[in-house]
Protein backbone atom coordinates (compact mmCIF):
# COMPACT_ATOMS: atom_id res chain seq x y z
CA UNK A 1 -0.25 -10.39 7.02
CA UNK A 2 0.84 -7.49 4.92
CA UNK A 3 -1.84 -5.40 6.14
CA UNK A 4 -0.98 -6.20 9.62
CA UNK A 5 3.33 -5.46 9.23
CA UNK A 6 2.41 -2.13 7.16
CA UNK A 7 0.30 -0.91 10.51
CA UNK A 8 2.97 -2.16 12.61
CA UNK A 9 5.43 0.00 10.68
CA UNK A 10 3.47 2.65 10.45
CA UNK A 11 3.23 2.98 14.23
CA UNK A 12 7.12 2.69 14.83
CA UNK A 13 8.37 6.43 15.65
CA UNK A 14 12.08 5.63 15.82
CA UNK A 15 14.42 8.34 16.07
CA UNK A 16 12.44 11.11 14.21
CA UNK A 17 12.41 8.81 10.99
CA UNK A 18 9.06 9.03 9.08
CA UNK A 19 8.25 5.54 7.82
CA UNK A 20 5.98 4.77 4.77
CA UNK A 21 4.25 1.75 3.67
CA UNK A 22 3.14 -0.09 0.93
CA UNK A 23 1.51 -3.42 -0.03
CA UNK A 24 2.38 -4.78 -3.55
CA UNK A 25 -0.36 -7.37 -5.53
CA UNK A 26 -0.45 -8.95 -8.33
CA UNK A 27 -2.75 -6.34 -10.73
CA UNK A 28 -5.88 -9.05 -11.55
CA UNK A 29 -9.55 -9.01 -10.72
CA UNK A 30 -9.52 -11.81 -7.87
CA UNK A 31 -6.76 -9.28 -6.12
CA UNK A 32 -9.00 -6.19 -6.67
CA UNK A 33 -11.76 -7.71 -5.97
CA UNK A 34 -10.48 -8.72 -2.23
CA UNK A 35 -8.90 -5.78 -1.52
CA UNK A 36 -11.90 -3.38 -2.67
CA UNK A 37 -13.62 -4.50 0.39
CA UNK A 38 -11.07 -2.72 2.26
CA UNK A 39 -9.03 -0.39 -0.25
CA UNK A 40 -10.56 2.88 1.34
CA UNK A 41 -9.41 1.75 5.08
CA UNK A 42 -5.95 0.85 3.30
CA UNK A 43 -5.59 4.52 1.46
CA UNK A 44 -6.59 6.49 4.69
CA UNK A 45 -4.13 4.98 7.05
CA UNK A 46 -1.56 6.22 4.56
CA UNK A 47 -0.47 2.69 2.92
CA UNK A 48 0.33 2.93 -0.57
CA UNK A 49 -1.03 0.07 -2.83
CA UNK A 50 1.27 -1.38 -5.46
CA UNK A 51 -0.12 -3.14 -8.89
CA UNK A 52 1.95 -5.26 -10.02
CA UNK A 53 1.43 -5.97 -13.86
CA UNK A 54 2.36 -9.15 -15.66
CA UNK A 55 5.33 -7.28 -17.50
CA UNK A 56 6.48 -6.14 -14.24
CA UNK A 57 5.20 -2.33 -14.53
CA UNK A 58 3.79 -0.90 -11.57
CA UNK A 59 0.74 0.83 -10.81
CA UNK A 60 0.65 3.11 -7.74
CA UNK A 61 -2.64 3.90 -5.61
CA UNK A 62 -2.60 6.21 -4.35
CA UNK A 63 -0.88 8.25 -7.40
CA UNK A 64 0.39 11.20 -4.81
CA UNK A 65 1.47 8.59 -2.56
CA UNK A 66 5.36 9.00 -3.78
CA UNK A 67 4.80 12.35 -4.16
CA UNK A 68 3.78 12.87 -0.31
CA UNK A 69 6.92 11.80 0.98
C-alpha cells in the first residue's frame, strides 16, 4: 500500500507544487530482504526509502534524496 500512495502522490501536479515521497521501514533483514526485490524500481521513480533503526535514527536511501529537493 505504501508503494501504491507514494506513486499516487507522485503523479498529483497540483498547482505547480513539486511533491516528494518516501516510504519508511523498520531497518531489519526480513524488511531488506522484501524490498531488495524491488529497491531499484523504488529509487528510480524518485521515492526516497527511510530506515528506521531500533533507537529511532534514520537511515536515508537514497542519501541525495533530501538533498534533491
Amino acid at each position: 500500500m505504501a508503494l501504491f500512495k507514494s506513486a499516487e502522490a507522485l503523479c498529483i501536479k497540483k498547482n505547480g507544487t513539486e511533491i516528494f515521497c518516501g516510504i519508511a521501514l523498520p531497518d531489519n533483514q526480513p524488511h531488506k530482504n522484501i524490498l531488495n526485490i524491488i529497491k531499484q524500481f523504488i529509487l528510480k521513480s524518485g521515492i526516497g526509502l527511510f530506515w528506521v533503526k531500533e533507537g529511532g535514527t534514520v537511515e536515508i536511501e537514497p542519501e541525495s534524496f533530501l538533498q534533491q529537493r
